[in-house]
Protein backbone atom coordinates (compact mmCIF):
# COMPACT_ATOMS: atom_id res chain seq x y z
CA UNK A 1 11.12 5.58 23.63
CA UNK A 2 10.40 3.91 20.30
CA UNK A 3 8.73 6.10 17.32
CA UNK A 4 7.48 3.85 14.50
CA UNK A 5 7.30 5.67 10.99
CA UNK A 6 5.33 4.01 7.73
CA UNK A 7 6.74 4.97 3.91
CA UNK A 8 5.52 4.21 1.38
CA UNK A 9 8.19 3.46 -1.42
CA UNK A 10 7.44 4.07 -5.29
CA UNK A 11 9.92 1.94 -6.51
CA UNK A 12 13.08 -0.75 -7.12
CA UNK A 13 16.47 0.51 -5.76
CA UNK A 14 15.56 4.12 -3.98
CA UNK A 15 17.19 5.83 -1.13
CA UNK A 16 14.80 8.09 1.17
CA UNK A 17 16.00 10.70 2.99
CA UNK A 18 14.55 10.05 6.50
CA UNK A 19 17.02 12.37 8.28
CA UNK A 20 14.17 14.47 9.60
CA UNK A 21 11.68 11.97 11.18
CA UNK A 22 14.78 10.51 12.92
CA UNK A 23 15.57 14.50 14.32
CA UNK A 24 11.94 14.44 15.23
CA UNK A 25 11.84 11.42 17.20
CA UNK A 26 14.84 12.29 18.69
CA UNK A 27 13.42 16.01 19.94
CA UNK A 28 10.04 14.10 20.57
CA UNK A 29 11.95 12.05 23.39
CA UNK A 30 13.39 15.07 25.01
CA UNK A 31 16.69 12.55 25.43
CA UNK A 32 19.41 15.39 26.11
CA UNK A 33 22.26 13.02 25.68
CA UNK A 34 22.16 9.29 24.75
CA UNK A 35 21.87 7.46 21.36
CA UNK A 36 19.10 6.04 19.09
CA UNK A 37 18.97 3.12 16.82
CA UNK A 38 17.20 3.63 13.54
CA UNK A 39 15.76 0.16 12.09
CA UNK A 40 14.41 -1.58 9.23
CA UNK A 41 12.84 -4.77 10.26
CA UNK A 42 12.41 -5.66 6.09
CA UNK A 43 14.81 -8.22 4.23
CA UNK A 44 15.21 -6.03 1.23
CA UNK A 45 15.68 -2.73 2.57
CA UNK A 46 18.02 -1.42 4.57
CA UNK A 47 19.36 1.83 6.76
CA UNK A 48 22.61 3.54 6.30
CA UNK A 49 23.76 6.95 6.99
CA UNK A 50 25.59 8.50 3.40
CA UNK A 51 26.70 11.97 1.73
CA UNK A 52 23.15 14.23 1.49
CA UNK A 53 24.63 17.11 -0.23
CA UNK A 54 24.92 15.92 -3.56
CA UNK A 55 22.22 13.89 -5.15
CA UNK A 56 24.84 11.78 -7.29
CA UNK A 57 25.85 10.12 -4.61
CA UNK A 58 22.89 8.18 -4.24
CA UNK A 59 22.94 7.67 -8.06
CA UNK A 60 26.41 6.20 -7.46
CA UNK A 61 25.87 4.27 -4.43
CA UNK A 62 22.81 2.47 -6.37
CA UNK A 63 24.41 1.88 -9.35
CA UNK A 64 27.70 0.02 -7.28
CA UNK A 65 24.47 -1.96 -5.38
CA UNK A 66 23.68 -3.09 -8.49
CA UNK A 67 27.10 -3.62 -9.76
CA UNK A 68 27.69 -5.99 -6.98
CA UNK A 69 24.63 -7.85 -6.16
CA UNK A 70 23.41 -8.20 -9.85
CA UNK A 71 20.10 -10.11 -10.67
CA UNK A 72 21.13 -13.67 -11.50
CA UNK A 73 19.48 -16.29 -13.49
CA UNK A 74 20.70 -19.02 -10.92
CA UNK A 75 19.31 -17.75 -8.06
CA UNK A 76 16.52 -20.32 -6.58
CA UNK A 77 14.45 -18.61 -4.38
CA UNK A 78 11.18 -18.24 -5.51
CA UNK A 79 10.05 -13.65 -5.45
CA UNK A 80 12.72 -13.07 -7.54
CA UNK A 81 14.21 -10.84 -5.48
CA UNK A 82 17.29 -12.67 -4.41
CA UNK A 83 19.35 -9.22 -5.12
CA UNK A 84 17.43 -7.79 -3.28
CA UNK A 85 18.54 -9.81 -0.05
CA UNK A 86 22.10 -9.41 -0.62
CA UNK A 87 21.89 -5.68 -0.90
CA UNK A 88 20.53 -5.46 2.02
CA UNK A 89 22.33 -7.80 4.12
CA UNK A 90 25.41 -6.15 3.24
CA UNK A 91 23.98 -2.45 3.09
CA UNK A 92 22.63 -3.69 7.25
CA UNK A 93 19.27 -3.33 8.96
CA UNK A 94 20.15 -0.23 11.08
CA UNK A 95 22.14 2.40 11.77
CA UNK A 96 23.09 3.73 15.65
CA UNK A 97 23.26 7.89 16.14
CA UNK A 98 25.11 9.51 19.23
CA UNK A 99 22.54 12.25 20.79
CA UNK A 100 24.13 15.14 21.99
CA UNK A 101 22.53 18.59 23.54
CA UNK A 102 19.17 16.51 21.94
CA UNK A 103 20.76 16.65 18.42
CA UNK A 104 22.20 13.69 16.69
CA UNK A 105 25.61 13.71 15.89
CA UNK A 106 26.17 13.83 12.25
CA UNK A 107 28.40 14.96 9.76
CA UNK A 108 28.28 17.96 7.70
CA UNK A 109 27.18 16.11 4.32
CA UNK A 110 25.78 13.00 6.33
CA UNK A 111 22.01 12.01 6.41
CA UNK A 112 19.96 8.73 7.65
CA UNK A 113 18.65 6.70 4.96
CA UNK A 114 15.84 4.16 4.17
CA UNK A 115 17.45 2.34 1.18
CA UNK A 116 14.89 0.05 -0.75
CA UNK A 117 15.75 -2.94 -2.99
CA UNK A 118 12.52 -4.46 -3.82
CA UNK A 119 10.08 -1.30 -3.85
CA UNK A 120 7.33 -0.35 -4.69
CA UNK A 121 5.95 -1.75 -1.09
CA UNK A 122 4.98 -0.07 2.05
CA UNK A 123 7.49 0.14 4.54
CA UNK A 124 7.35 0.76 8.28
CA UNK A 125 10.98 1.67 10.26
CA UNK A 126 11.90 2.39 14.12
CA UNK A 127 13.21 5.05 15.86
CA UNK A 128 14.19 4.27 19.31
CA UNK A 129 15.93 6.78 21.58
CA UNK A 130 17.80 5.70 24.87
CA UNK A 131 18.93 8.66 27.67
CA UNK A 132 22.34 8.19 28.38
């Protein structure tokens, strides 16, 4: 099963929480036991599953994007948004969940997030949920 979800981001360098709408496709599918692949088909955002208990995290996780994929004057390619490709080719396109009892597996302070370089834009990202 696949579950497509639209966001609409309000700015440069964000990190949504989409932790829920990932449970929800997930209990949607009725998959018991299996795994899902949460994706981002966008070149400047990304997925990655972080800390969602303290909202400095993503403060510091944004601010070390930044850090090391600064704008640069001698980038060529033509948006502007050349930082925005490296974050996200190193941050990844997706992230892959184990589903057990029709729960994902995740750690106590871990969430899913949609991480956007190049915002404000609207967005779209996958859910897809296989059955063991």
């Amino acid at each position: 099963m696949i579950e497509q979800f639209p966001l609409h981001t309000k700015k440069e360098n964000h990190m949504y929480d989409i932790t829920d709408k990932v449970k929800s496709a997930i209990s949607k599918s009725k998959v018991e036991k299996g795994w899902c692949f949460i994706f981002s088909p966008h070149t400047t955002a990304g997925i990655t599953i972080n800390e969602n208990a303290d909202p400095d995290v993503i403060h510091d996780f944004l601010l070390g994007m930044d850090k090391a994929y600064p704008d640069r004057a001698e980038f060529k390619h033509g948006e502007g948004n050349s930082a925005a490709h490296l974050k996200t080719s190193a941050l990844g396109g997706g992230e892959t969940l184990i589903i057990e009892s029709g729960k994902p597996i995740l750690g106590q302070w871990q969430g899913v997030y949609f991480c956007e370089f190049d915002g404000p834009r609207d967005r779209t990202f996958y859910v897809r949920v296989y059955k063991e």
